[in-house]
C-alpha atoms as a PDB file:
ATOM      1  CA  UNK A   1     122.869 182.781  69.115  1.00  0.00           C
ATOM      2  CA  UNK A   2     124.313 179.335  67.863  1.00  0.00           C
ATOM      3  CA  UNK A   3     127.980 178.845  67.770  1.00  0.00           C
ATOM      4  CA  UNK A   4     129.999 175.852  66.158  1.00  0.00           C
ATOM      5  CA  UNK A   5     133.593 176.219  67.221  1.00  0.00           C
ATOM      6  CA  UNK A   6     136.014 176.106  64.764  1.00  0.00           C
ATOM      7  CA  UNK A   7     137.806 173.046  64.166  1.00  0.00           C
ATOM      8  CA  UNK A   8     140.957 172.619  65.640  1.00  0.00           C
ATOM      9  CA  UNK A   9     143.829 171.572  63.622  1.00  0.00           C
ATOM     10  CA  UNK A  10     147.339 172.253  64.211  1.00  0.00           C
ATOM     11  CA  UNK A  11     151.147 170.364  63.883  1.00  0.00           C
ATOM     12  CA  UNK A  12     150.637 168.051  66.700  1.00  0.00           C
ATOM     13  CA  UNK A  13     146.800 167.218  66.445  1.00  0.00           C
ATOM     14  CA  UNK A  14     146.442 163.608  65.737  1.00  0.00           C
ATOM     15  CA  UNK A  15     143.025 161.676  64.334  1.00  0.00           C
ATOM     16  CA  UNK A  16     143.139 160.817  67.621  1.00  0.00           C
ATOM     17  CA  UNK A  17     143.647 163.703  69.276  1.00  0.00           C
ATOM     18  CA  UNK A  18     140.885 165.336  67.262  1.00  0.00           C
ATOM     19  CA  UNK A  19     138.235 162.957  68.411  1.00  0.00           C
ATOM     20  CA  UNK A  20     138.841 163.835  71.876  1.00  0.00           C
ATOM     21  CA  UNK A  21     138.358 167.603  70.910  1.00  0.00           C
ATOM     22  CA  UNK A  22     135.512 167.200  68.891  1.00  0.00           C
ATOM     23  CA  UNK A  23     133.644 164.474  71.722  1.00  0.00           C
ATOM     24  CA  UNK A  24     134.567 167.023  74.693  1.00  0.00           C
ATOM     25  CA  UNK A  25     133.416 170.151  72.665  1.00  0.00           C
ATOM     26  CA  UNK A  26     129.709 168.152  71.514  1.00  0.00           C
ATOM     27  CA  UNK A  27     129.293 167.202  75.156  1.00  0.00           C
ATOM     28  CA  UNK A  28     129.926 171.217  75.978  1.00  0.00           C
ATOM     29  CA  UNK A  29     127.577 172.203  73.626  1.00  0.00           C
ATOM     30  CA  UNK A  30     124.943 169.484  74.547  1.00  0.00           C
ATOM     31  CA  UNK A  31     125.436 169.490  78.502  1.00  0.00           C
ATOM     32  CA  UNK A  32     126.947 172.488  79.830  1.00  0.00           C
ATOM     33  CA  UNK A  33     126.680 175.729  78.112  1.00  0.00           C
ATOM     34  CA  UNK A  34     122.843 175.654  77.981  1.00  0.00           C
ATOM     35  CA  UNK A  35     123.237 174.969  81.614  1.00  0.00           C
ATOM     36  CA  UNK A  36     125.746 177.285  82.938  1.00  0.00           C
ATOM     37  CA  UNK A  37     123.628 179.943  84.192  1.00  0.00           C
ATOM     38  CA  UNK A  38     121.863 177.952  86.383  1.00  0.00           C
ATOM     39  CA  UNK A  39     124.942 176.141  87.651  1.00  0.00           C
ATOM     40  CA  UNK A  40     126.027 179.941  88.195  1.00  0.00           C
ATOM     41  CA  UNK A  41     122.907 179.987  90.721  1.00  0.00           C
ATOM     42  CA  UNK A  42     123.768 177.384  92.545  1.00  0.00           C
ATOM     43  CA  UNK A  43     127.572 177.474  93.231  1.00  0.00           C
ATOM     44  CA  UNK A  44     128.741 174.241  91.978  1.00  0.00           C
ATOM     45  CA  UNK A  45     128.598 171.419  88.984  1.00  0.00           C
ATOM     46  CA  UNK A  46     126.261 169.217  89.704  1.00  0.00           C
ATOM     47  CA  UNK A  47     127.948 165.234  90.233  1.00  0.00           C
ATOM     48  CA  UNK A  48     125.650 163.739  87.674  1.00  0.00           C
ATOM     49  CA  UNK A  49     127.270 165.776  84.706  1.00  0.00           C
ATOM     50  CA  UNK A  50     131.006 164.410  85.762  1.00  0.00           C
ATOM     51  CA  UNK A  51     129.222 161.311  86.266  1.00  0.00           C
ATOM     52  CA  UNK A  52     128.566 161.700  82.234  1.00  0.00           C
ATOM     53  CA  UNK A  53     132.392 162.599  82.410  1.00  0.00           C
ATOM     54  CA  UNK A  54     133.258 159.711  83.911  1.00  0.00           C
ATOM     55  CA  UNK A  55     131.175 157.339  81.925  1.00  0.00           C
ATOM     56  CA  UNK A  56     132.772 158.698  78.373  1.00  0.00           C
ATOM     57  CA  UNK A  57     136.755 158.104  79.406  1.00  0.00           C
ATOM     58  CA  UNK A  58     137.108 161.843  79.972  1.00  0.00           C
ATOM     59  CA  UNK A  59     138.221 161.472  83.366  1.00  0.00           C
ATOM     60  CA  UNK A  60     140.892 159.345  82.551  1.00  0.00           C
ATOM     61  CA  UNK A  61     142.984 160.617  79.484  1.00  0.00           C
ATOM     62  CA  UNK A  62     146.275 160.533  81.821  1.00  0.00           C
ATOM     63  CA  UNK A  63     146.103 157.799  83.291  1.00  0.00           C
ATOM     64  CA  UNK A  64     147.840 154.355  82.167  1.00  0.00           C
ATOM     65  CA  UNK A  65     146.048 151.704  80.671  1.00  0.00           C
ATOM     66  CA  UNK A  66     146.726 149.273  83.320  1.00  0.00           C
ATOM     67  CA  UNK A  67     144.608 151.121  85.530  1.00  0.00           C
ATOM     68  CA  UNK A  68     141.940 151.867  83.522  1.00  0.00           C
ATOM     69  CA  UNK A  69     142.920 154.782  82.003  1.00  0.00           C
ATOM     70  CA  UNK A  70     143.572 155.687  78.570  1.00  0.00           C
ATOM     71  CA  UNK A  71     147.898 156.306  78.879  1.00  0.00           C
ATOM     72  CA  UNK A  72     147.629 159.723  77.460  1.00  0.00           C
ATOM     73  CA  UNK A  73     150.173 162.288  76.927  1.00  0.00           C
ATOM     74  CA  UNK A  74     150.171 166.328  77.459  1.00  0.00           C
ATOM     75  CA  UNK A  75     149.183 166.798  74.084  1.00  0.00           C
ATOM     76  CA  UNK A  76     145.793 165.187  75.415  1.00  0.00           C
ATOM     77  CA  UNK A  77     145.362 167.376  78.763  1.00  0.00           C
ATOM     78  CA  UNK A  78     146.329 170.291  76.411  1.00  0.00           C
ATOM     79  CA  UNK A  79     143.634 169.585  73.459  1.00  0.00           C
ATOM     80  CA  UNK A  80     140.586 168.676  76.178  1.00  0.00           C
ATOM     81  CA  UNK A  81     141.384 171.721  78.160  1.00  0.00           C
ATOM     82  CA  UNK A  82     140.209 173.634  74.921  1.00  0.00           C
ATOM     83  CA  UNK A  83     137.829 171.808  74.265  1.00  0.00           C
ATOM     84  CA  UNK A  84     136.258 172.526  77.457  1.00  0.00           C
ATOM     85  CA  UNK A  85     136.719 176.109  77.340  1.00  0.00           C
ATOM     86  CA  UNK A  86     134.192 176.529  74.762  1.00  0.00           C
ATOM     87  CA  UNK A  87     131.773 176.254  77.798  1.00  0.00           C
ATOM     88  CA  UNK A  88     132.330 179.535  78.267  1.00  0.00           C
ATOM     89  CA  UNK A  89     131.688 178.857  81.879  1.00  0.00           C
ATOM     90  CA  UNK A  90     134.855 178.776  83.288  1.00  0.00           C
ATOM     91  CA  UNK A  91     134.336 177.693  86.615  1.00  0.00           C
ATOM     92  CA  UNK A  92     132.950 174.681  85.083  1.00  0.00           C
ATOM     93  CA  UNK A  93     136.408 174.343  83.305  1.00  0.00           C
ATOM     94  CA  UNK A  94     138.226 174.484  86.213  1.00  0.00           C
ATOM     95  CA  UNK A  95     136.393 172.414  88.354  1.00  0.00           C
ATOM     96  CA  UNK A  96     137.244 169.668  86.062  1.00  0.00           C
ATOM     97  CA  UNK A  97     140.546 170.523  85.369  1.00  0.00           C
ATOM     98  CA  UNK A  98     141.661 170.162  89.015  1.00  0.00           C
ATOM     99  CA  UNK A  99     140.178 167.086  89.411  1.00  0.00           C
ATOM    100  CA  UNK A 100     141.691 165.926  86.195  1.00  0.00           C
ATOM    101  CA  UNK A 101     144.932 167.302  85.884  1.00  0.00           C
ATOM    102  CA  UNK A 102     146.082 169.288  89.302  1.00  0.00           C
ATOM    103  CA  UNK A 103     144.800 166.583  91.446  1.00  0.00           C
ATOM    104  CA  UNK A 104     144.987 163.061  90.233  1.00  0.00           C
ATOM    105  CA  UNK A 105     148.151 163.562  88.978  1.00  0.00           C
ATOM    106  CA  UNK A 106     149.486 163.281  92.270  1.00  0.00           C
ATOM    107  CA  UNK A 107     147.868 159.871  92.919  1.00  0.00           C
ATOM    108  CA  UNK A 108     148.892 158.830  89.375  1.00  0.00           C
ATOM    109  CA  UNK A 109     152.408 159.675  89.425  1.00  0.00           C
ATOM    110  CA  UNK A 110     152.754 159.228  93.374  1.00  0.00           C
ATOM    111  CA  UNK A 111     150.024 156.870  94.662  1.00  0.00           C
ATOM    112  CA  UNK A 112     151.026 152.978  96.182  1.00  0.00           C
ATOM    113  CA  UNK A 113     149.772 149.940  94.239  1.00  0.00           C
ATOM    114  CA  UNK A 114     147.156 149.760  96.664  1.00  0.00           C
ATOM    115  CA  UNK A 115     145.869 153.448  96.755  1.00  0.00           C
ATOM    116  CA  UNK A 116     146.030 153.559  92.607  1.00  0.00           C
ATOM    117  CA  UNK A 117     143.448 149.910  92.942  1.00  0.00           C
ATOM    118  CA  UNK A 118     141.452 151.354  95.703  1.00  0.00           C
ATOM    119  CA  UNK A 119     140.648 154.871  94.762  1.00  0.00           C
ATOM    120  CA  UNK A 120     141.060 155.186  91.221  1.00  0.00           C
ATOM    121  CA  UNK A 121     137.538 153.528  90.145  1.00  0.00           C
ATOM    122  CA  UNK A 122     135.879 155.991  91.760  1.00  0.00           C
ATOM    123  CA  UNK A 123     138.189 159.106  90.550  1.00  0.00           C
ATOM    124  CA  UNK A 124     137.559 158.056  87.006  1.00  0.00           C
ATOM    125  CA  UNK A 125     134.019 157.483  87.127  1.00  0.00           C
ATOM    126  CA  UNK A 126     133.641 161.490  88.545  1.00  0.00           C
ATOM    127  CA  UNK A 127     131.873 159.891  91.776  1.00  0.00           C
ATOM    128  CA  UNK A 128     134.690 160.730  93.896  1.00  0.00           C
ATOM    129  CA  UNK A 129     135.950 164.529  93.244  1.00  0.00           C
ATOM    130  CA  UNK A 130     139.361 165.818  93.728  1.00  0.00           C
ATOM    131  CA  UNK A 131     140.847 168.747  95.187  1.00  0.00           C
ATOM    132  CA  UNK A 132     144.610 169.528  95.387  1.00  0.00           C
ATOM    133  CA  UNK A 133     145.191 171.426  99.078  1.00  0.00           C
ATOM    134  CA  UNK A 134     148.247 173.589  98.860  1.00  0.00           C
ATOM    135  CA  UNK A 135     147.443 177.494  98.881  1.00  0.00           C
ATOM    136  CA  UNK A 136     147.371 179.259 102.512  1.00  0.00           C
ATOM    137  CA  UNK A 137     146.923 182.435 103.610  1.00  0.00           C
ATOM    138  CA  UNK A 138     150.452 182.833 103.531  1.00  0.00           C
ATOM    139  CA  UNK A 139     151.676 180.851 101.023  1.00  0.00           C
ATOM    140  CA  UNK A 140     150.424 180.546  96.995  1.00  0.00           C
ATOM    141  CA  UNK A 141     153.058 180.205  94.573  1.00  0.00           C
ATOM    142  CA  UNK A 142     156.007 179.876  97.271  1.00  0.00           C
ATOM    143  CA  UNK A 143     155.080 176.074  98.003  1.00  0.00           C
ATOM    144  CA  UNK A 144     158.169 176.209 100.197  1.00  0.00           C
ATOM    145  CA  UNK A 145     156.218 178.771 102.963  1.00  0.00           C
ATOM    146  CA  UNK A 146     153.237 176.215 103.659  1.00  0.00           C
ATOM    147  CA  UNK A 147     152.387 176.490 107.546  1.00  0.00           C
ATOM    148  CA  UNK A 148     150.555 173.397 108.171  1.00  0.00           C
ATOM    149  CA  UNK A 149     152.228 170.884 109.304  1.00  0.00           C
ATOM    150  CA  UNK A 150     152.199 166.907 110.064  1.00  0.00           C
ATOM    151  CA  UNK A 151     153.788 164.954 113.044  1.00  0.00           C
ATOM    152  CA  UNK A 152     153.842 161.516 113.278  1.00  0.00           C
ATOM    153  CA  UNK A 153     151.231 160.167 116.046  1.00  0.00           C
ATOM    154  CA  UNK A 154     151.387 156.310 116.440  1.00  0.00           C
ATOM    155  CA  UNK A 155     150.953 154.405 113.059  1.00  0.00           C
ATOM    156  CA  UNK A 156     150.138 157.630 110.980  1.00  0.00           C
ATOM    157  CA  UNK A 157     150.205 161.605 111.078  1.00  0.00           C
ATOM    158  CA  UNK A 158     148.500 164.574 112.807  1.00  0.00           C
ATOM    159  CA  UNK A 159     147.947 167.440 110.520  1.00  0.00           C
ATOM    160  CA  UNK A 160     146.927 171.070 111.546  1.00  0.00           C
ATOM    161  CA  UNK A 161     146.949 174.130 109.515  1.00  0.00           C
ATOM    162  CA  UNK A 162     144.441 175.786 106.859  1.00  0.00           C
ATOM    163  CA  UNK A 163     143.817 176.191 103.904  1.00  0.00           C
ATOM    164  CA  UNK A 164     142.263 178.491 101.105  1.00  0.00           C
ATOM    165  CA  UNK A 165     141.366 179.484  97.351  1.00  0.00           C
ATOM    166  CA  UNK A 166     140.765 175.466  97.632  1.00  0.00           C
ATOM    167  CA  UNK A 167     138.383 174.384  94.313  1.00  0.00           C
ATOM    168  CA  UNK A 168     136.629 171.715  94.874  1.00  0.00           C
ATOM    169  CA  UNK A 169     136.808 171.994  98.499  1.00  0.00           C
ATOM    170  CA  UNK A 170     133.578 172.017  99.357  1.00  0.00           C
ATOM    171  CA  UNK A 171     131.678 169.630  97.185  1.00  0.00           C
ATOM    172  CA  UNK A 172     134.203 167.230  96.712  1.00  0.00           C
ATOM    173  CA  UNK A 173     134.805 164.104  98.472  1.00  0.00           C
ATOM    174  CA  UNK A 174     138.663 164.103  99.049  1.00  0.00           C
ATOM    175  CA  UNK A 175     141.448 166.487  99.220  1.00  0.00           C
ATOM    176  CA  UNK A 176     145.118 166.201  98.542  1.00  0.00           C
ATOM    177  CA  UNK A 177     147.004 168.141 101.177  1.00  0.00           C
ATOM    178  CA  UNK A 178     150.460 169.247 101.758  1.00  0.00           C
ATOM    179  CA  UNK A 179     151.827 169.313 105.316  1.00  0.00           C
ATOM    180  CA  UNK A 180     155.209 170.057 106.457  1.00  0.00           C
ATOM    181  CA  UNK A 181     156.763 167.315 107.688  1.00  0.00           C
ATOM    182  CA  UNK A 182     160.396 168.116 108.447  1.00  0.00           C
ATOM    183  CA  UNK A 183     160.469 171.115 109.909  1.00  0.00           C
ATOM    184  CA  UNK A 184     164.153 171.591 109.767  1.00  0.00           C
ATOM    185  CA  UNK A 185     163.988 171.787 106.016  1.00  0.00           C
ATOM    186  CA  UNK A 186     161.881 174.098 104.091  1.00  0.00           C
ATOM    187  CA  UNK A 187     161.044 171.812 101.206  1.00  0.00           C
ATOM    188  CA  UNK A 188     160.255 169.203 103.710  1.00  0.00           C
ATOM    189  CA  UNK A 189     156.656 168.614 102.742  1.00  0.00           C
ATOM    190  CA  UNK A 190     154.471 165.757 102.025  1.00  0.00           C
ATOM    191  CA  UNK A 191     151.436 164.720 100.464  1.00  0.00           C
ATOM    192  CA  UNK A 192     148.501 162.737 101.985  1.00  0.00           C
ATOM    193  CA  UNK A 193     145.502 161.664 100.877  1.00  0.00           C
ATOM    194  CA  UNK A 194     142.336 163.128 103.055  1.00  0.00           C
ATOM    195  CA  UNK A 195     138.631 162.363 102.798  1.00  0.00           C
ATOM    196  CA  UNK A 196     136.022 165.314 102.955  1.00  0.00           C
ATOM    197  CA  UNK A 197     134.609 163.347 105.757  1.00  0.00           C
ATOM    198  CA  UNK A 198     137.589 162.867 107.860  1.00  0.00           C
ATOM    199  CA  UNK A 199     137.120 164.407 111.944  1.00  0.00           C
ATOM    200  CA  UNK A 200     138.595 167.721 111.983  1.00  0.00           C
ATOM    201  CA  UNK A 201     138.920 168.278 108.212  1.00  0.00           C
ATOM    202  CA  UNK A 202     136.323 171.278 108.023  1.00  0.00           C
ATOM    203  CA  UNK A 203     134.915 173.843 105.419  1.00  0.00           C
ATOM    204  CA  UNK A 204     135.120 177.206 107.123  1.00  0.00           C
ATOM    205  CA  UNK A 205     134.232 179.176 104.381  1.00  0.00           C
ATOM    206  CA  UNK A 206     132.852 179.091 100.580  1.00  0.00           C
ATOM    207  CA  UNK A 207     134.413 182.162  98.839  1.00  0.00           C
ATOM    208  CA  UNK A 208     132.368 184.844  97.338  1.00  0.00           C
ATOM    209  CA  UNK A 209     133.981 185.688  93.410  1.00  0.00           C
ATOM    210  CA  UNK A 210     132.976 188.133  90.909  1.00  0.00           C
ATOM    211  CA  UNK A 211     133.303 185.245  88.481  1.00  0.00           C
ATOM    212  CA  UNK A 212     133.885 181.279  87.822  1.00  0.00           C
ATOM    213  CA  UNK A 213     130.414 180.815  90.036  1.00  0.00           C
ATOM    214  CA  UNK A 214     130.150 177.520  89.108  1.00  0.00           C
ATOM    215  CA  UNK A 215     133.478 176.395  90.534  1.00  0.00           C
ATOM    216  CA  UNK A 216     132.962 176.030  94.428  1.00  0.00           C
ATOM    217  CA  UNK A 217     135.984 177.469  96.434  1.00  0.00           C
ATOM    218  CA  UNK A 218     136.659 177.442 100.060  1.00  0.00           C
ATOM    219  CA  UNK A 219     138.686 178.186 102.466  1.00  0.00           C
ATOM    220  CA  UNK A 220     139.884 174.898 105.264  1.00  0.00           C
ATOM    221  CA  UNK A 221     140.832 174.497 108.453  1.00  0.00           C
ATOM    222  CA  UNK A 222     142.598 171.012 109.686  1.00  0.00           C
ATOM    223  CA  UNK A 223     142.634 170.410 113.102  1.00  0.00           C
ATOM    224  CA  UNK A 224     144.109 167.488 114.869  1.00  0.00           C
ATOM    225  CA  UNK A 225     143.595 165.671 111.212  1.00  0.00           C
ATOM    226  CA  UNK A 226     144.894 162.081 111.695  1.00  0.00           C
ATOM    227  CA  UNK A 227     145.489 159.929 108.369  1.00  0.00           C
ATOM    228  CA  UNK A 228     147.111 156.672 108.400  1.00  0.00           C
ATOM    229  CA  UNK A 229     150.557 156.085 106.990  1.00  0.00           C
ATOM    230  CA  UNK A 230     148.405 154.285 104.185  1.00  0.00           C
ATOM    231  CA  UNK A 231     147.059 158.054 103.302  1.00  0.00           C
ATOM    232  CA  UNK A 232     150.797 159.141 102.733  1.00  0.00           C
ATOM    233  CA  UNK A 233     151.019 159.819  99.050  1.00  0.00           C
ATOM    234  CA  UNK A 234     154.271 158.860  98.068  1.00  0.00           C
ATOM    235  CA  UNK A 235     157.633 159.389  99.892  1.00  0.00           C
ATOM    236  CA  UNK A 236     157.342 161.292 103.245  1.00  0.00           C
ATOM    237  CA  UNK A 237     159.379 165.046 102.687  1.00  0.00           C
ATOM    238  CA  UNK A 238     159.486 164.816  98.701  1.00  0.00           C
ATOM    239  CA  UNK A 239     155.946 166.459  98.180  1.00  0.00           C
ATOM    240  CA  UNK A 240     157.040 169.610  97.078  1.00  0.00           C
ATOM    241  CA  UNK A 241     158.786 168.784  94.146  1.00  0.00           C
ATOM    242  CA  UNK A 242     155.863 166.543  93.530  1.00  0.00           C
ATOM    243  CA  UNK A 243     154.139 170.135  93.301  1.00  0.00           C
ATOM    244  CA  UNK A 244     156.503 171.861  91.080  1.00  0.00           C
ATOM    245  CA  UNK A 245     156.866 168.855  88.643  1.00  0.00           C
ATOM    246  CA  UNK A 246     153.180 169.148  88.325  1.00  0.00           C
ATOM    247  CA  UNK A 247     153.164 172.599  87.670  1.00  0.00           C
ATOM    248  CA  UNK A 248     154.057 172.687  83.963  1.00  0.00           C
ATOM    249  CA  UNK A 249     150.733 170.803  83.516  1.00  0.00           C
ATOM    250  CA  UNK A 250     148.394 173.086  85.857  1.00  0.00           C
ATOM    251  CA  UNK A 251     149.544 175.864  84.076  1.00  0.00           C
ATOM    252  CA  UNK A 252     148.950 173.991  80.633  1.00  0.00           C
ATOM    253  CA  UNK A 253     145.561 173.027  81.173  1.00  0.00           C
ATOM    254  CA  UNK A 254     144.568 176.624  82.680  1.00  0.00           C
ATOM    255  CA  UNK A 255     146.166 178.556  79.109  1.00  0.00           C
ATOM    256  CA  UNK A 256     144.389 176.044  77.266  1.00  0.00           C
ATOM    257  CA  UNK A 257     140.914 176.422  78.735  1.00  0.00           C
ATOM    258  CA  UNK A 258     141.846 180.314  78.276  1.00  0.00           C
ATOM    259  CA  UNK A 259     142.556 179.640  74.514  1.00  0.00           C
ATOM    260  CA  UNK A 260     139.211 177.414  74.392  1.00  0.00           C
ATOM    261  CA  UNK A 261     137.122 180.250  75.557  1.00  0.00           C
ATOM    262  CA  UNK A 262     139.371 183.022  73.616  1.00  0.00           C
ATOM    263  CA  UNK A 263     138.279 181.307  70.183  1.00  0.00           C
ATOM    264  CA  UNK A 264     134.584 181.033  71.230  1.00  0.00           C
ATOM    265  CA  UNK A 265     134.825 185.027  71.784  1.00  0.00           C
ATOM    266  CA  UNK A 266     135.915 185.407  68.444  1.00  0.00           C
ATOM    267  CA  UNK A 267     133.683 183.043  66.563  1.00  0.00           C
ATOM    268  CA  UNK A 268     130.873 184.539  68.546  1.00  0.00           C
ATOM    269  CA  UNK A 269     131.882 188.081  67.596  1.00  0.00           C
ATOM    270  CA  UNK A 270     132.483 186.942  64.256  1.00  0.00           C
ATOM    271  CA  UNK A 271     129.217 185.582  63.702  1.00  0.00           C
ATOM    272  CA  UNK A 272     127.500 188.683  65.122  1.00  0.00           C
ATOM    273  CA  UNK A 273     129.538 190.821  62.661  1.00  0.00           C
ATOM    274  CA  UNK A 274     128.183 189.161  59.579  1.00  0.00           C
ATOM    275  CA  UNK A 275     124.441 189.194  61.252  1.00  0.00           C
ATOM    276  CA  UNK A 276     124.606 192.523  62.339  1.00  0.00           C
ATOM    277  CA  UNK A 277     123.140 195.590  60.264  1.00  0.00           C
ATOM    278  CA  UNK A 278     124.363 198.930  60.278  1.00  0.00           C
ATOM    279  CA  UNK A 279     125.676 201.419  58.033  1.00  0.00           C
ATOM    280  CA  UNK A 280     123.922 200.292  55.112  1.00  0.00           C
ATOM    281  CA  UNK A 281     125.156 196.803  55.377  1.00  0.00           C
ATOM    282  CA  UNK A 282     126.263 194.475  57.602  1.00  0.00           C
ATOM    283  CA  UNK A 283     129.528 194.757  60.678  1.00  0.00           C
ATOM    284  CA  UNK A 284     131.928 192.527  59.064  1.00  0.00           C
ATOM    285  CA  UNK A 285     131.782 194.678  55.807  1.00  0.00           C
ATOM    286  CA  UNK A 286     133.622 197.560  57.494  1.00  0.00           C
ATOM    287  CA  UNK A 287     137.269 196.745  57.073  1.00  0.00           C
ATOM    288  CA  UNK A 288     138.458 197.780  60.777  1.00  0.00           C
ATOM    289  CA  UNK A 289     136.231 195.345  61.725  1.00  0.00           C
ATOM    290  CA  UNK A 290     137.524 192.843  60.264  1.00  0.00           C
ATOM    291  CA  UNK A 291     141.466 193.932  60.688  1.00  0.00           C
ATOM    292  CA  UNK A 292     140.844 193.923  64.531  1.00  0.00           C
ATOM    293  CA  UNK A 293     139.210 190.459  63.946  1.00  0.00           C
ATOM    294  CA  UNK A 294     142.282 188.821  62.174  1.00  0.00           C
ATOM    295  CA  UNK A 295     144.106 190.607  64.670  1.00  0.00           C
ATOM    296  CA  UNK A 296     142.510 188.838  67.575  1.00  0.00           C
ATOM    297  CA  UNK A 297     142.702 185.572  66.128  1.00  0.00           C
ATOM    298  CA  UNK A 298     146.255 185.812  65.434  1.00  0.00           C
ATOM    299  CA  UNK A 299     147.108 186.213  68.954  1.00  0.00           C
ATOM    300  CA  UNK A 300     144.890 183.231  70.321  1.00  0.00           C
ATOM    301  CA  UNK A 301     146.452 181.187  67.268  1.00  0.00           C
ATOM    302  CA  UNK A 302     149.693 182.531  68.546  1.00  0.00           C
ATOM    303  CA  UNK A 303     149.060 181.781  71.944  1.00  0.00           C
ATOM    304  CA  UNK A 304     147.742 178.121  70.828  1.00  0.00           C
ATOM    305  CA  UNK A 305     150.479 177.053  69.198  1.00  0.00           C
ATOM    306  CA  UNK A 306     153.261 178.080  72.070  1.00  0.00           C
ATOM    307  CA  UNK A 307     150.801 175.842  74.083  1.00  0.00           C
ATOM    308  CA  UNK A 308     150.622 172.572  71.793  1.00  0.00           C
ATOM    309  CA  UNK A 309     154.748 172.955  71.247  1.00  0.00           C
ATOM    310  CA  UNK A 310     155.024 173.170  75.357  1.00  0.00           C
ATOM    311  CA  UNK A 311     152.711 170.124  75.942  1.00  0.00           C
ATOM    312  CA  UNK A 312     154.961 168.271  73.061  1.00  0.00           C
ATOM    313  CA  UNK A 313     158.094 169.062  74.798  1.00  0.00           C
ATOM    314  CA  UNK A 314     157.046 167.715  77.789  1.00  0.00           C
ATOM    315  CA  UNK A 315     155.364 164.432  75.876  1.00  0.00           C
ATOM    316  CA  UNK A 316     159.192 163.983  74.637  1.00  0.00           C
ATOM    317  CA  UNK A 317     160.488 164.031  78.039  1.00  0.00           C
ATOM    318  CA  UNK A 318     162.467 167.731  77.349  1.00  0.00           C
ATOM    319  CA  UNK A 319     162.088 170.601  79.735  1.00  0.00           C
ATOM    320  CA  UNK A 320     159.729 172.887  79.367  1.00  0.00           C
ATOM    321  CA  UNK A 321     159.695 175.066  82.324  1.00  0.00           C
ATOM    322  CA  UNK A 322     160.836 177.970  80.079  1.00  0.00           C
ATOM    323  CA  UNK A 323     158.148 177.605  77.519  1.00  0.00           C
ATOM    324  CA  UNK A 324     154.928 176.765  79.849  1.00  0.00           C
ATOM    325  CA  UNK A 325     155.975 179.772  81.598  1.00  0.00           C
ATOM    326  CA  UNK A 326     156.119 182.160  79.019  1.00  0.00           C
ATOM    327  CA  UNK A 327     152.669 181.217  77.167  1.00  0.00           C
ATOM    328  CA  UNK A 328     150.963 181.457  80.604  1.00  0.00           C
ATOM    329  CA  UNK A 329     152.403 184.612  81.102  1.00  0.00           C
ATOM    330  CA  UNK A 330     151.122 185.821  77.253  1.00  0.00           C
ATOM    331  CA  UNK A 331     147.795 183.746  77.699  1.00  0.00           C
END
């Protein structure tokens, strides 16, 4: 079955904004979705298609101009996130997402004038991936209870600790990990910057899930890690507000994949209503059809909208924390 998602218009869409959307949801359509089971198979995205990524700016929507970006807003992260969820592949979603918008913030918002020159280039090309190392056994949401832990040794840092429910982990090529670094104060954490091929920076384990296939996930273990003080990502103990000022966005982007693929559902179902025959006449002629239709829609409209007026908040510098919260916990 062929599906053309429905146009997205609301309050805050902007010409602009709208040719993002519709460029992100014909490169779905064209190089994804008839590819997703096969990505599926094989555990991960393959490079070349965020190579294509790369090559089309959509790598880059947040970043500022002066490095190459395109000095996007929220509004942005919010309308490509549903764009992309029309994949209906999730994991291939996500697996942008992080490197996109849970990631490279970090580097954007934290990263020297050196370590924005040096490593951006490849981050917005797609041909070096991202992955944002914070979850441990122990410690998910409560950033505060990480266990691993960096000490200084000579000119830079020795990090131990693991690691896990890490996307991109495995097939990417660098990792941004949190380490405690003051141990006498529990939000005494930094951020460094850590190649996949550093010594002692090791994939123990690609995790088995039911779904999101495509999306590689693994658990790691860092032992004896050293990282120069250049690989210090920002200042040393202020990485986990870094994380919760970032959080507002991770949780953006992940409703508004959510809302992406919500719509698809219902377009999908829609269109197989008015195909199918039964009764004497076709699904969408029966009016409970139909009700529980308009009833669907309304929520994901509902649910869209709470998102777009979030991501505007934040794009006019007002908090938000309430409002990204509470369509996360609806979407």
């Amino acid at each position: 079955m062929t599906h053309s998602p429905s146009t997205n218009r609301n309050a805050y869409m902007s010409d602009e904004l709208q040719q993002i959307y519709d460029q992100t949801v014909a490169f779905v359509a064209n190089e994804v979705t008839p590819f997703g089971e096969s990505w599926e198979r094989s555990g991960m995205v393959p490079r070349d298609v965020l190579k294509k990524m790369g090559t089309l700016g959509m790598l880059s929507l947040r970043v500022p101009e002066q490095h190459g970006g395109l000095g996007m807003g929220p509004l942005a992260s919010a309308t490509f996130a549903e764009a992309l969820g029309s994949s209906t592949f999730a994991g291939f979603d996500v697996t942008v997402l992080v490197h996109t918008d849970m990631s490279g913030p970090h580097l954007v918002n934290s990263g020297s004038e050196s370590q924005l020159q040096n490593l951006l280039p490849g981050i917005l090309a797609g041909e070096t991936i991202l992955s944002i190392a914070v979850t441990e056994p122990d410690a998910g949401s409560d950033v505060a209870g990480i266990r691993s832990t960096a000490v200084r040794d000579g000119d830079g840092w020795r990090i131990n600790g693991s690691k896990t429910f890490i996307t991109n982990a495995a097939h990417g090529n660098m990792s941004i990990v949190a380490a405690r670094t003051d141990g006498d104060n529990r939000y005494g954490i930094s951020m460094f910057l850590v190649p996949a091929h550093t010594e002692g920076f090791e994939v123990t384990r690609k995790l088995d899930k039911h779904g999101w296939l495509c999306s590689d996930t693994a658990e790691l273990s860092l032992n004896d890690v050293w990282v120069s003080d250049e690989q210090l990502l920002g200042t040393p103990h202020r990485g986990f507000y870094a994380t919760m000022q970032n959080f507002q966005n991770e949780r953006m982007v992940l409703v508004g994949m959510g809302v992406g693929a919500a719509q698809t559902a219902i377009d999908l179902t829609n269109q197989y209503t008015q195909d199918r025959k039964a009764f004497g006449g076709h699904l969408y002629d029966l009016g409970a059809i139909r009700q529980r239709l308009a009833m669907d829609q309304a929520k994901v409209d509902a649910v869209r909208a709470s998102m777009y007026h979030a991501a505007w908040m934040e794009e006019q510098g007002l908090d938000n924390v309430k409002e990204m919260s509470g369509v996360k916990a609806w979407g």
